[in-house]
N, C-alpha and C. Protein backbone atom coordinates (compact mmCIF):
# COMPACT_ATOMS: atom_id res chain seq x y z
N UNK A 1 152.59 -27.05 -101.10
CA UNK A 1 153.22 -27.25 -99.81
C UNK A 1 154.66 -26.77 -99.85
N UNK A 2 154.95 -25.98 -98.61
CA UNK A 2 156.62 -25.53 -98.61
C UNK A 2 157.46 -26.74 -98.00
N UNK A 3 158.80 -26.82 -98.27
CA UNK A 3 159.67 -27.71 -98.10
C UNK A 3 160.08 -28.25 -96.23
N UNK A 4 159.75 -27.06 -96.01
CA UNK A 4 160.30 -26.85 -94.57
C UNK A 4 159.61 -26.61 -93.80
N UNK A 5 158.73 -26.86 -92.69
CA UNK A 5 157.57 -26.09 -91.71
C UNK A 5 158.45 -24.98 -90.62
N UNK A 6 159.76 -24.92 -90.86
CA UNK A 6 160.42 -24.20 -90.05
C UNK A 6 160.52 -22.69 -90.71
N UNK A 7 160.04 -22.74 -92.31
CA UNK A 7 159.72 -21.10 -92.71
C UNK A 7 159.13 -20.45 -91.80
N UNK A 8 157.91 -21.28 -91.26
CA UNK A 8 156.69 -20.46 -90.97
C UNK A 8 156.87 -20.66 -89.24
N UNK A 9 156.94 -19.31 -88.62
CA UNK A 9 156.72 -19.46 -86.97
C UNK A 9 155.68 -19.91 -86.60
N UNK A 10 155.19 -20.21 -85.68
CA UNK A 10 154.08 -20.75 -85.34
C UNK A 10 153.04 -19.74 -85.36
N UNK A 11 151.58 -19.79 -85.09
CA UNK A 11 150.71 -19.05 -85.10
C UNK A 11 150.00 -18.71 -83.47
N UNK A 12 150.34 -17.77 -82.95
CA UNK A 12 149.85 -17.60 -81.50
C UNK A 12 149.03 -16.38 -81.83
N UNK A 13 148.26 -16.01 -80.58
CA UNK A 13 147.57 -15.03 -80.17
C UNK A 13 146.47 -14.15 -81.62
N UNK A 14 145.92 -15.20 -82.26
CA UNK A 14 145.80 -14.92 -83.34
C UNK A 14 144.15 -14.63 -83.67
N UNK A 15 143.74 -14.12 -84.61
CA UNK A 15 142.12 -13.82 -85.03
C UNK A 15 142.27 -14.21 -86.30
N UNK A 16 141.22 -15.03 -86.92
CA UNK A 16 140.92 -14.91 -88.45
C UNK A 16 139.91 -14.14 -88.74
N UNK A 17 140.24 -13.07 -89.26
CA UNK A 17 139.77 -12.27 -90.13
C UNK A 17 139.52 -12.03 -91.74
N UNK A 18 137.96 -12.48 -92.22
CA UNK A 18 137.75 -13.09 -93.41
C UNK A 18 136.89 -11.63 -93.74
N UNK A 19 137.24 -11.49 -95.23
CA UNK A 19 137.48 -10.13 -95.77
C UNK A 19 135.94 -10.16 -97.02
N UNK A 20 134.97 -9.62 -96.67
CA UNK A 20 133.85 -9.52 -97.30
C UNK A 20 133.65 -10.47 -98.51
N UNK A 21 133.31 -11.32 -97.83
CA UNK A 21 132.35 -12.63 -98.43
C UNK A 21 131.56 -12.49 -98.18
N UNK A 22 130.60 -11.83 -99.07
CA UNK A 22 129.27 -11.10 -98.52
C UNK A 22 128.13 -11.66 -100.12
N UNK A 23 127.42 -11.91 -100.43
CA UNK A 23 126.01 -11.39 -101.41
C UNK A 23 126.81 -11.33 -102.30
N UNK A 24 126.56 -10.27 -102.15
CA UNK A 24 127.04 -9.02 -103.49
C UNK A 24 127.99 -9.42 -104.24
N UNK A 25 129.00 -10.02 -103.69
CA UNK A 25 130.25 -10.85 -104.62
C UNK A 25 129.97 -12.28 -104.98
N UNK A 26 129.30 -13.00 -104.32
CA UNK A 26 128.80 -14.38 -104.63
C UNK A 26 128.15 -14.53 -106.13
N UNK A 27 128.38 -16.03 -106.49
CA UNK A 27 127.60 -15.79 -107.67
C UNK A 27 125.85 -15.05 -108.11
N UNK A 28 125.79 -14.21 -109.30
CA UNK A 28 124.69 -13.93 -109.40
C UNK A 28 124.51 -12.18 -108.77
N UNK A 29 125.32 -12.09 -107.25
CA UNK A 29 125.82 -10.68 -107.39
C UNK A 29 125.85 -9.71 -108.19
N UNK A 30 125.67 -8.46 -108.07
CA UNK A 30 126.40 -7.27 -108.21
C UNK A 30 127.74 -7.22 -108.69
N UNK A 31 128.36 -7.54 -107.91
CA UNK A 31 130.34 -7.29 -108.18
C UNK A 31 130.16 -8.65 -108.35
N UNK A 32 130.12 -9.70 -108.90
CA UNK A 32 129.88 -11.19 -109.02
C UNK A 32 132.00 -11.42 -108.98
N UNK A 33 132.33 -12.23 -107.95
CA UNK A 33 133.89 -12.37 -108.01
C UNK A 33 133.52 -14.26 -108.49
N UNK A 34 133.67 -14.46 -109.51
CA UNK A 34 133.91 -15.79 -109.86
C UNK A 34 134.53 -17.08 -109.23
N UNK A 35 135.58 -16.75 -108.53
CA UNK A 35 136.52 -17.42 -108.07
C UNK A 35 135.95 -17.95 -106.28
N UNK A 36 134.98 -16.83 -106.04
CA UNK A 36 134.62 -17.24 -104.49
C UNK A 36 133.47 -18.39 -104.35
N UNK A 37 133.14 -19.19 -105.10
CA UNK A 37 133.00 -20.81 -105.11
C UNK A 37 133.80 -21.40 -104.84
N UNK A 38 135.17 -21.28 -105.63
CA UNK A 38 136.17 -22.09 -105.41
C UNK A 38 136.71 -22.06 -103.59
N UNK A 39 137.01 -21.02 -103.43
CA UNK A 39 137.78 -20.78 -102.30
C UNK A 39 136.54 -20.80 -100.82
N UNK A 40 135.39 -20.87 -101.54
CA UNK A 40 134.71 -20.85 -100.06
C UNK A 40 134.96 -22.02 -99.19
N UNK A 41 135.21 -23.63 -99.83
CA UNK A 41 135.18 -24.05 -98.58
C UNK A 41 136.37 -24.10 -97.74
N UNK A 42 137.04 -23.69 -98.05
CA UNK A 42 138.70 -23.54 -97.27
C UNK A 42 137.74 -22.82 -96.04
N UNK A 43 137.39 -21.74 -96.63
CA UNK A 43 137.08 -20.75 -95.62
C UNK A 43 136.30 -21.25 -94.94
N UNK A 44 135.47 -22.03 -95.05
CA UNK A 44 134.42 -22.12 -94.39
C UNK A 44 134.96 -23.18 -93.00
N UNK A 45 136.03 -24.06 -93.84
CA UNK A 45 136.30 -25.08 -92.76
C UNK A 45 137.29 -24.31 -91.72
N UNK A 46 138.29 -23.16 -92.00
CA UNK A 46 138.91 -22.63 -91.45
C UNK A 46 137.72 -21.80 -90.50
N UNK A 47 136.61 -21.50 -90.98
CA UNK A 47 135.82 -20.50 -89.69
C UNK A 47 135.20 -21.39 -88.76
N UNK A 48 135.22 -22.52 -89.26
CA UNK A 48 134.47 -23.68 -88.28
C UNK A 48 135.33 -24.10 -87.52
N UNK A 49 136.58 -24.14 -87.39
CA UNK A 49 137.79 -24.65 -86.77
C UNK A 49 137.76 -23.53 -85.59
N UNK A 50 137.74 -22.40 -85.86
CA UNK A 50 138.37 -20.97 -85.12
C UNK A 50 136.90 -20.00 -85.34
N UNK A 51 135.41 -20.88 -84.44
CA UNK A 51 134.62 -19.81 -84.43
C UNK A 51 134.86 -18.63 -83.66
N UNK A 52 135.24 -18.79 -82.34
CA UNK A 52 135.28 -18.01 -81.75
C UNK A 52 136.61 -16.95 -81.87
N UNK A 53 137.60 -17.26 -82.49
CA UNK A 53 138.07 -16.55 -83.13
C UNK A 53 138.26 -15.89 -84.81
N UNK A 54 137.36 -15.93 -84.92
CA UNK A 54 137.02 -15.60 -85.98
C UNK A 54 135.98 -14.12 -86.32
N UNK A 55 136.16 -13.00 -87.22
CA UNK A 55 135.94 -11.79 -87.20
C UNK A 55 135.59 -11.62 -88.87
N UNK A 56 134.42 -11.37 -89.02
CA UNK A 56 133.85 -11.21 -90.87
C UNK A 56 133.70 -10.06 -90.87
N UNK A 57 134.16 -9.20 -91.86
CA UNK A 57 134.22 -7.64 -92.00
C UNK A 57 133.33 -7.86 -93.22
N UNK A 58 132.32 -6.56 -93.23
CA UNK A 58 131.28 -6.33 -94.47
C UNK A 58 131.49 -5.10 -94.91
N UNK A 59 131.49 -4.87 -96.62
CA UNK A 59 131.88 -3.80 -96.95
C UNK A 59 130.25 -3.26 -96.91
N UNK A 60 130.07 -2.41 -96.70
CA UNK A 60 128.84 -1.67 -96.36
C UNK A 60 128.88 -0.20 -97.13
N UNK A 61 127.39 -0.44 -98.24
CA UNK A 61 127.60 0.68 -98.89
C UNK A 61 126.57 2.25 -98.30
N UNK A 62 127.08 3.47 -98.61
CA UNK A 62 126.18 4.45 -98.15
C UNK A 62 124.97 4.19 -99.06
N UNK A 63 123.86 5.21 -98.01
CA UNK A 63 122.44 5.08 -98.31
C UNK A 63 122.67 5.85 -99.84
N UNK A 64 122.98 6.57 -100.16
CA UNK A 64 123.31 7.38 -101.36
C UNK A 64 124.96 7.86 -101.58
N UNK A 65 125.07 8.22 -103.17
CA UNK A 65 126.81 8.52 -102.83
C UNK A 65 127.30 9.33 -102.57
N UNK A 66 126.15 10.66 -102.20
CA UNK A 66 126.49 11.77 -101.25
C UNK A 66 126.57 11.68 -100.25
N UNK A 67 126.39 10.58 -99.42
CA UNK A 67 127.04 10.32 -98.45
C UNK A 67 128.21 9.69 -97.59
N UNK A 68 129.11 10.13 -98.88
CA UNK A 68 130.51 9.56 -98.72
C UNK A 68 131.34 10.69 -99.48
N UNK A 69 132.44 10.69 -98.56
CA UNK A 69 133.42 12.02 -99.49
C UNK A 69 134.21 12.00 -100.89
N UNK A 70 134.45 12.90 -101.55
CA UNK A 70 135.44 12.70 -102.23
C UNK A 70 135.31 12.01 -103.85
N UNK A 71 136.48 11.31 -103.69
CA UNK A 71 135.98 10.40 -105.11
C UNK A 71 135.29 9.10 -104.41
N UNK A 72 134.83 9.09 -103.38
CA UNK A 72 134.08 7.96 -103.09
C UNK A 72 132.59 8.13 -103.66
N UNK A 73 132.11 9.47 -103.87
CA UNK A 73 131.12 10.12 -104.70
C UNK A 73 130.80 9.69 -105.85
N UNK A 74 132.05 9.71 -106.73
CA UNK A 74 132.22 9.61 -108.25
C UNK A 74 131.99 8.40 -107.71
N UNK A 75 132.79 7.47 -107.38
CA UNK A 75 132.78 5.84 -107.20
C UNK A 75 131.13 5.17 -107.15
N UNK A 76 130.28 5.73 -106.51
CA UNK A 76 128.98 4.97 -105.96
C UNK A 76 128.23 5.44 -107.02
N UNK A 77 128.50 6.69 -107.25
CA UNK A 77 127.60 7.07 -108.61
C UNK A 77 127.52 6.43 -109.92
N UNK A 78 128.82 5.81 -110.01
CA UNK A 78 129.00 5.01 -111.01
C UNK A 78 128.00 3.66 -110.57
N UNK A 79 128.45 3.28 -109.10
CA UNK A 79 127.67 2.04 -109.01
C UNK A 79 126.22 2.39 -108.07
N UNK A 80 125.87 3.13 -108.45
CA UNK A 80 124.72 3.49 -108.00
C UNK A 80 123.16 2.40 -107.35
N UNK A 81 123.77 1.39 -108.26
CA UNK A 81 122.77 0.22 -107.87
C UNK A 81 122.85 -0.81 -106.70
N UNK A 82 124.80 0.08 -106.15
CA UNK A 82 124.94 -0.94 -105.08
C UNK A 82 124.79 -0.18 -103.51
N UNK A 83 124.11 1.33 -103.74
CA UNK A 83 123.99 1.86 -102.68
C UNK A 83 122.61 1.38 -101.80
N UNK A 84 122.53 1.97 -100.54
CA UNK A 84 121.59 0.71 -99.57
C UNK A 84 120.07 1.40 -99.80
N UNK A 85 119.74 2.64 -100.46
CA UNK A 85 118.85 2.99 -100.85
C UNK A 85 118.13 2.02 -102.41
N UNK A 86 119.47 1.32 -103.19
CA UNK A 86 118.94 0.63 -103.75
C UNK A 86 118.83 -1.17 -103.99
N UNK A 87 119.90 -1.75 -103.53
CA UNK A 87 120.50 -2.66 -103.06
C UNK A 87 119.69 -3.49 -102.18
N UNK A 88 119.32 -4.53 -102.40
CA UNK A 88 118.79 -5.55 -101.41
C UNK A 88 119.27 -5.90 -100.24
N UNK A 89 118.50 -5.58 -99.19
CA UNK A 89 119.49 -5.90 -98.17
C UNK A 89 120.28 -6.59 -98.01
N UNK A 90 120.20 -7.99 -98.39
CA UNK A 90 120.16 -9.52 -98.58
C UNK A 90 121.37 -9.21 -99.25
N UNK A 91 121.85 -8.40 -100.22
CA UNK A 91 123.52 -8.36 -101.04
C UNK A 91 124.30 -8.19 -100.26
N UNK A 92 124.06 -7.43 -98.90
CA UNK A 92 125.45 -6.78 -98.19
C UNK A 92 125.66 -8.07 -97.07
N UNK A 93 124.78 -8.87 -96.59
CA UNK A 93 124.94 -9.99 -95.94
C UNK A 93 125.76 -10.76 -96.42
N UNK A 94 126.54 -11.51 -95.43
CA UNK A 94 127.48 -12.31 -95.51
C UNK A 94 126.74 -13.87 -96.19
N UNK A 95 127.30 -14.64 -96.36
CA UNK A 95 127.19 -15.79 -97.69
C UNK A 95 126.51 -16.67 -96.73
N UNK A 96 125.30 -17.45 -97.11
CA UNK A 96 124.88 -18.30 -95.86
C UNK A 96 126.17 -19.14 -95.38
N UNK A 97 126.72 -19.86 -95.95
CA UNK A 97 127.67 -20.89 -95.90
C UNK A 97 128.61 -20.10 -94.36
N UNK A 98 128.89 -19.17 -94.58
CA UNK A 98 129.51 -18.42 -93.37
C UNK A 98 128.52 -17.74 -91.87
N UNK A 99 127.99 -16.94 -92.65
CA UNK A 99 126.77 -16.50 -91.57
C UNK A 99 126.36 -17.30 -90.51
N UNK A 100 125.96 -18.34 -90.69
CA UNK A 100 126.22 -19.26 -89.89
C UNK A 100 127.12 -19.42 -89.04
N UNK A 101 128.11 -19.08 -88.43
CA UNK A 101 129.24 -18.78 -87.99
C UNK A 101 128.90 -17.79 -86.60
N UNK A 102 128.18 -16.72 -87.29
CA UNK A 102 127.74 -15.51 -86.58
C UNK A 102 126.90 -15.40 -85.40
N UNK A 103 126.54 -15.27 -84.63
CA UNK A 103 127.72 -15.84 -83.37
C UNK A 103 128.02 -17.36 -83.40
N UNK A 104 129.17 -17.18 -82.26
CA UNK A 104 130.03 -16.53 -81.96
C UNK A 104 131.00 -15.57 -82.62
N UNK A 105 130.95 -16.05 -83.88
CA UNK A 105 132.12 -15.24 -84.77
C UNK A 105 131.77 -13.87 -84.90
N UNK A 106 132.32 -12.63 -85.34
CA UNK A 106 132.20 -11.52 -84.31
C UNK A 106 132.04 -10.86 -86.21
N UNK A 107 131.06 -10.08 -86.35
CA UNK A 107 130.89 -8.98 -87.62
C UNK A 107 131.51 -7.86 -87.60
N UNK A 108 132.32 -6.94 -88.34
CA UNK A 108 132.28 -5.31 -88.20
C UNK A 108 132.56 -5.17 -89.95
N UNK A 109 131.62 -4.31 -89.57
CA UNK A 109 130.89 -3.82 -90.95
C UNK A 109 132.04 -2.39 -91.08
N UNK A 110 132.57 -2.02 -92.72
CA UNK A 110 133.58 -0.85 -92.69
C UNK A 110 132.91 -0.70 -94.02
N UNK A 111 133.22 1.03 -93.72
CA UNK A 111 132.87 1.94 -95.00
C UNK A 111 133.51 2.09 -96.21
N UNK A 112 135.19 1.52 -96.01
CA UNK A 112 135.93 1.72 -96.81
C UNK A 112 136.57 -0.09 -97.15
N UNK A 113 137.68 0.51 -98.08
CA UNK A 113 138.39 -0.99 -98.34
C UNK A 113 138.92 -2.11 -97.35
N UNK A 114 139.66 -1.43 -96.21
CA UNK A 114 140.56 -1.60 -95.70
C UNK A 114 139.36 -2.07 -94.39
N UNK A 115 139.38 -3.60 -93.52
CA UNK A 115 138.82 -3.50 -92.42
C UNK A 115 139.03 -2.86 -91.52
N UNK A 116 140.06 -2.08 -91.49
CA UNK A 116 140.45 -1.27 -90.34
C UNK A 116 140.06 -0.11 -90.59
N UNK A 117 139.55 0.43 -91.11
CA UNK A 117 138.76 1.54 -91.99
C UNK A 117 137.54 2.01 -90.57
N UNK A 118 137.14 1.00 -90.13
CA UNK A 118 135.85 0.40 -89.15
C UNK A 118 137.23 0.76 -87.97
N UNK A 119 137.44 1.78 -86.95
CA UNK A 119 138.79 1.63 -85.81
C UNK A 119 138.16 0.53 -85.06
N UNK A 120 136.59 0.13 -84.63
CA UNK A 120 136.47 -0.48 -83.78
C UNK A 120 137.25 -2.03 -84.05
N UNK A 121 137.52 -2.29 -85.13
CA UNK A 121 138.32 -3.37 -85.21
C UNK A 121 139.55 -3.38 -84.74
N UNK A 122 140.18 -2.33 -84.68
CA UNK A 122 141.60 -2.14 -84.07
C UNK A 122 142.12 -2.50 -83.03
N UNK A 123 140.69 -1.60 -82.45
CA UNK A 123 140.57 -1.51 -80.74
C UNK A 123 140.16 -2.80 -80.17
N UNK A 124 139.59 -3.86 -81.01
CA UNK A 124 139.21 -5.10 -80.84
C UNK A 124 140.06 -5.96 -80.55
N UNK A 125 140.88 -6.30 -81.55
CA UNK A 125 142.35 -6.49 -81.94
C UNK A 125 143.07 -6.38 -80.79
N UNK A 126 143.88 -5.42 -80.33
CA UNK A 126 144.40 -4.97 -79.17
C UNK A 126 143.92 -5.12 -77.89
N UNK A 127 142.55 -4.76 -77.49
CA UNK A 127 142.00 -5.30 -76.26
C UNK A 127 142.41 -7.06 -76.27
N UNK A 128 142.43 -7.35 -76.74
CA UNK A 128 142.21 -8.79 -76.85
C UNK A 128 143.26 -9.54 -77.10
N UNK A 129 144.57 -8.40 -77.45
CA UNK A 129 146.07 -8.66 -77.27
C UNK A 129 146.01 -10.27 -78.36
N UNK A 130 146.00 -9.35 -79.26
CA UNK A 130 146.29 -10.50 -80.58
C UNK A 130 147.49 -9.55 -81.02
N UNK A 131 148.26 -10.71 -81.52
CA UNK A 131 149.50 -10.31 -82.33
C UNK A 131 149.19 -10.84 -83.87
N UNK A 132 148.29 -11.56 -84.70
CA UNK A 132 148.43 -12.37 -85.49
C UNK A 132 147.36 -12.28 -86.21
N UNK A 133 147.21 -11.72 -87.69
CA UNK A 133 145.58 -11.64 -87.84
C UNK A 133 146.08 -12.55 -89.15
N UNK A 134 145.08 -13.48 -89.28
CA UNK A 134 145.15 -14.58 -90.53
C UNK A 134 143.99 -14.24 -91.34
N UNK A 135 144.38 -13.94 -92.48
CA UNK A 135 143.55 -13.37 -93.69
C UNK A 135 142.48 -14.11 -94.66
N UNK A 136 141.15 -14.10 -95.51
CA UNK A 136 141.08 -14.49 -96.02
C UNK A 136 139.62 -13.51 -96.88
N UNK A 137 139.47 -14.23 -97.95
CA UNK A 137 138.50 -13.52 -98.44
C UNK A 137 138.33 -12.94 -99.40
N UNK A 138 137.83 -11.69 -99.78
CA UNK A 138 137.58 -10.94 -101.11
C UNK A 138 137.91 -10.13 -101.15
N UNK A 139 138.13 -9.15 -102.19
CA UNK A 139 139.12 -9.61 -103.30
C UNK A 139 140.84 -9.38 -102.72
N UNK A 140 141.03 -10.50 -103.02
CA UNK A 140 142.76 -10.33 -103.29
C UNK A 140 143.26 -8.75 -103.54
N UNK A 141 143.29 -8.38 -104.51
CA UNK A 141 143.73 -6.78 -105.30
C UNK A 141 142.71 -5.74 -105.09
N UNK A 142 142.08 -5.80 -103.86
CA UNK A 142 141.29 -4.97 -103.77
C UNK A 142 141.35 -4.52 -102.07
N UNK A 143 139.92 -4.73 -101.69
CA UNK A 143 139.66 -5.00 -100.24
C UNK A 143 140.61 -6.05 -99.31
N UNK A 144 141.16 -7.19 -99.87
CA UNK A 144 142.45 -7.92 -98.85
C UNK A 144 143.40 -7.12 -98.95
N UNK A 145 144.02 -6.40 -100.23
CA UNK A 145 145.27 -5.68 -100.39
C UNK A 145 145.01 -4.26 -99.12
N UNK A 146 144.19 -4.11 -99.11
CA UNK A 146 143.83 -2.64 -98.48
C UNK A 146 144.03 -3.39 -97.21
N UNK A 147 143.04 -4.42 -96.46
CA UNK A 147 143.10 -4.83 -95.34
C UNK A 147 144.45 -4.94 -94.84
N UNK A 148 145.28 -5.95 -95.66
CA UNK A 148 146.81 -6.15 -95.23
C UNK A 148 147.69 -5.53 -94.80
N UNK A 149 147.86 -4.36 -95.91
CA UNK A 149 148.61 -2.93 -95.67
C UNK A 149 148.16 -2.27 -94.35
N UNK A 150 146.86 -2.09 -94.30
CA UNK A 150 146.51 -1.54 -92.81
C UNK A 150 147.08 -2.50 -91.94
N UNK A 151 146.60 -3.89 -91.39
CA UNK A 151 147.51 -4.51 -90.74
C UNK A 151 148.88 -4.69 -90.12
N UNK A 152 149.46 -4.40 -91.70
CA UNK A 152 150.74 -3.93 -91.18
C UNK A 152 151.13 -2.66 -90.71
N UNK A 153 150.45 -1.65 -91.04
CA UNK A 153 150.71 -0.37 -90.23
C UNK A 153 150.62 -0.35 -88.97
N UNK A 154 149.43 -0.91 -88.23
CA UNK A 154 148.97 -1.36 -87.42
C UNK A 154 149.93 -2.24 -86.38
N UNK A 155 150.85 -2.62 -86.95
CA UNK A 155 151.81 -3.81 -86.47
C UNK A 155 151.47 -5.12 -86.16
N UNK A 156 150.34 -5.48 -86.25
CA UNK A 156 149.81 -6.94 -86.60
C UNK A 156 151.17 -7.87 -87.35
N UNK A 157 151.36 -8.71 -87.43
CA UNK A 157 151.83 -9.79 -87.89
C UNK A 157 150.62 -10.58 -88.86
N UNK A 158 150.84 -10.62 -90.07
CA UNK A 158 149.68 -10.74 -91.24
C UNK A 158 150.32 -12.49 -91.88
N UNK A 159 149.08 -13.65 -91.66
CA UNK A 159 149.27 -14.41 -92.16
C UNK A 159 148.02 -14.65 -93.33
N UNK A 160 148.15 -14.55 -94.68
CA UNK A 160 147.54 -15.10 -95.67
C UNK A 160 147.26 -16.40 -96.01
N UNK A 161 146.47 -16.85 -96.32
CA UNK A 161 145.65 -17.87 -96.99
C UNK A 161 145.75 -18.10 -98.02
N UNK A 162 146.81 -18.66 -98.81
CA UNK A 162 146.49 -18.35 -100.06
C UNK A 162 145.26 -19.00 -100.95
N UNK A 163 145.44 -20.09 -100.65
CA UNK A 163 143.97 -20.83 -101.13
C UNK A 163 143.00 -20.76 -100.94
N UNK A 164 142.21 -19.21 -100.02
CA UNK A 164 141.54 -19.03 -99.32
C UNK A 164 141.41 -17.09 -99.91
N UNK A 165 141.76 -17.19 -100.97
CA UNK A 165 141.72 -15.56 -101.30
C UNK A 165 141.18 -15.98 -102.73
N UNK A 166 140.13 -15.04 -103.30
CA UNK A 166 139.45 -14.82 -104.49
C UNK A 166 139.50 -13.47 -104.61
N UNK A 167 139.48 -13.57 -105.98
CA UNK A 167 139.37 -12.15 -106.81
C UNK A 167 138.88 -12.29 -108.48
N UNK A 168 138.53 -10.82 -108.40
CA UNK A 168 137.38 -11.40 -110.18
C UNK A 168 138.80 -11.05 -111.66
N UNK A 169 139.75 -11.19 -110.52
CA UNK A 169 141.16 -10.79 -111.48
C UNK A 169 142.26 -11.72 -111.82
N UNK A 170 142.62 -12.53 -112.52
CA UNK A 170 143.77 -13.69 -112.69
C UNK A 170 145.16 -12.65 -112.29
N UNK A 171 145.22 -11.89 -113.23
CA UNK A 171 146.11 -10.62 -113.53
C UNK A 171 146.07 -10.35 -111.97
N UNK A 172 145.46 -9.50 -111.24
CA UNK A 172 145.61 -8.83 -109.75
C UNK A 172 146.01 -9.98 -109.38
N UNK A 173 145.18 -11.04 -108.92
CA UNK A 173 145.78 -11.83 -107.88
C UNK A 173 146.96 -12.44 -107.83
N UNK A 174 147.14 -12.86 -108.85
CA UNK A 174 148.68 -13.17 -108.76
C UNK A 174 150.12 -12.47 -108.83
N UNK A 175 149.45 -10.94 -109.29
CA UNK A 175 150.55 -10.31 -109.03
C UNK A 175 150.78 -9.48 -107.31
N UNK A 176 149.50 -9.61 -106.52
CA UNK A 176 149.58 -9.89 -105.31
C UNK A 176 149.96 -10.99 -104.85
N UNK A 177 149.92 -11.56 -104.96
CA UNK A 177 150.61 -13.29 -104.06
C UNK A 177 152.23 -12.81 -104.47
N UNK A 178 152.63 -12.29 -105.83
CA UNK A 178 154.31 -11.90 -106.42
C UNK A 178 154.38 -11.08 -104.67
N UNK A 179 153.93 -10.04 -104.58
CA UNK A 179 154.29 -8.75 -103.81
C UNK A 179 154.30 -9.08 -102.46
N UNK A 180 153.27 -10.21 -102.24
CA UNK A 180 153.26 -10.56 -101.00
C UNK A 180 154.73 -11.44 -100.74
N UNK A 181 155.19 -11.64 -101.24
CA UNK A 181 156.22 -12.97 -101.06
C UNK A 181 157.76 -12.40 -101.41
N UNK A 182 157.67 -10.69 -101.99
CA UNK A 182 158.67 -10.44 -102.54
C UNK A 182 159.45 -9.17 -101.56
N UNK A 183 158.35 -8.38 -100.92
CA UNK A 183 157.94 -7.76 -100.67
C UNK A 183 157.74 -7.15 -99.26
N UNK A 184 157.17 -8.13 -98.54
CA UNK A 184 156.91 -7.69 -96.93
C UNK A 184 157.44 -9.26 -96.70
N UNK A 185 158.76 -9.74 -96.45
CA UNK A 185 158.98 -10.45 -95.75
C UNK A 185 159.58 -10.07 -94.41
N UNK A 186 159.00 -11.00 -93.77
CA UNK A 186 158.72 -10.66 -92.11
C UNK A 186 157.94 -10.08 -91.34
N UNK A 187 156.67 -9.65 -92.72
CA UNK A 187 155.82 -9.37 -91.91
C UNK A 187 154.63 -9.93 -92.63
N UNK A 188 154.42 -10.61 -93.24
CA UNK A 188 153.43 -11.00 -93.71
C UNK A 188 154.04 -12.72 -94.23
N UNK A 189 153.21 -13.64 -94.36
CA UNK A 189 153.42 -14.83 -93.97
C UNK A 189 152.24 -15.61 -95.18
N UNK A 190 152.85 -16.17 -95.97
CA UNK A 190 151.86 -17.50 -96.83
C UNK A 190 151.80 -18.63 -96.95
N UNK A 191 150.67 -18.92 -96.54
CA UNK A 191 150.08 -20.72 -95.96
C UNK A 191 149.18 -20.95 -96.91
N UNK A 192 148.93 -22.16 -97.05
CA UNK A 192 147.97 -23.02 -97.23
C UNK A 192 146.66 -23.44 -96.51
N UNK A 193 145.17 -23.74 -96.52
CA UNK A 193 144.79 -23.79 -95.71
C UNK A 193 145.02 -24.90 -94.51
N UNK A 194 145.55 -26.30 -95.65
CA UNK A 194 146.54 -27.62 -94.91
C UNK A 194 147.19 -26.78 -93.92
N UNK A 195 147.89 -26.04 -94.73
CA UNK A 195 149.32 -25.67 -93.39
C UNK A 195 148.83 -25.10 -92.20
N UNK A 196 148.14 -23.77 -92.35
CA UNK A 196 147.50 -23.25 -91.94
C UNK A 196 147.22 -23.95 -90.20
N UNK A 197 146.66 -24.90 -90.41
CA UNK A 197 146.09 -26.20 -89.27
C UNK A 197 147.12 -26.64 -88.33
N UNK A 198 147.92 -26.86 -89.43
CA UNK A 198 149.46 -27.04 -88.93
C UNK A 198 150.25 -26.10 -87.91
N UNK A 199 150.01 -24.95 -88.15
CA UNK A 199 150.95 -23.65 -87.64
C UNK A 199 150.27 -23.16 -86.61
N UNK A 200 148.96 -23.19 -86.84
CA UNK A 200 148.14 -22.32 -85.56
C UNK A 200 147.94 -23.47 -84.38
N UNK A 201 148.82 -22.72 -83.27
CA UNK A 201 148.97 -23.44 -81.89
C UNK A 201 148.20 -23.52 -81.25
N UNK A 202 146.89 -22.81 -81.36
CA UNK A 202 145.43 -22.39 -80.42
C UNK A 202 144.20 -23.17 -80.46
């Protein structure tokens, strides 16, 4: 807990946007992220609070890794077992514990790291005249780091979760939470899921 609730502005016009908690990272997974036991029920109580604002992005892999450019090629080839030609459907789905959620809570599935990767999220975002996207999800040093940065390009106002972010990395994540806090102040913002409750006015 921070000393002061006057760090943190309040939370208006806002979406939670929870960052591929999907299968595939759950225990027993493919990319198995260890840590997303721990942090699911934050999340879960935070998506139950704010269904209808609430937005689950799925990383979604190509049918093969020729069907993606670049070193995204090399990338799938390596993981070849997680493309949708081989992959259970059932991995790229979101975690029952959340899914449930779905509707009202709103899916967009992206090809790349970054949810904004997917523009229709952008355009979502903006129609809908949100200033405030509150973060959570998988991985910290990976897919959230990518999400965030877009965010902020974007000009979103980015509030994190911290107790509410997993990653299969001790090392990454915490030297993200350093960067987040060192780093983008004033535009990016770290709560608790307690606080969290606290700050959001909606």
């Amino acid at each position: 807990m921070r000393d002061s609730e006057s760090e943190i502005p309040d939370i208006r016009d806002a979406v939670h946007l929870c960052v591929d908690m999907q299968n595939i990272f759950a225990p027993g997974g493919l990319w198995e992220t260890p840590w997303m036991e721990r942090v699911l029920p934050a999340i879960t109580d935070i998506a139950s609070r704010y269904k209808v604002r609430t937005v689950f992005s799925r990383f979604i892999t190509p049918e093969a890794p020729e069907d993606r450019v670049g070193q995204w090629q090399i990338y799938f080839r390596r993981w070849r077992e997680a493309t949708r030609d081989r992959i259970a459907p059932f991995g790229l789905e979101l975690v029952p514990a959340l899914a449930r959620f779905a509707p009202p809570a709103l899916v967009i599935d992206k090809p790349a790291y970054s949810a904004f990767s997917n523009p229709a999220l952008a355009d979502l975002l903006v129609g809908k005249g949100i200033g405030t996207v509150v973060i959570t999800g998988a991985e910290t040093d990976v897919c959230v780091l990518s999400t965030v940065l877009s965010a902020v390009d974007h000009g979103f106002r980015v509030v994190i979760v911290e107790d509410a972010l997993c990653s299969s990395s001790d090392v990454g994540h915490h030297a993200l939470m350093t960067m987040y806090r060192t780093r983008f102040h004033g535009q990016v913002d770290l709560v608790t899921a307690e606080e969290l409750e606290k700050f959001w006015r909606e």
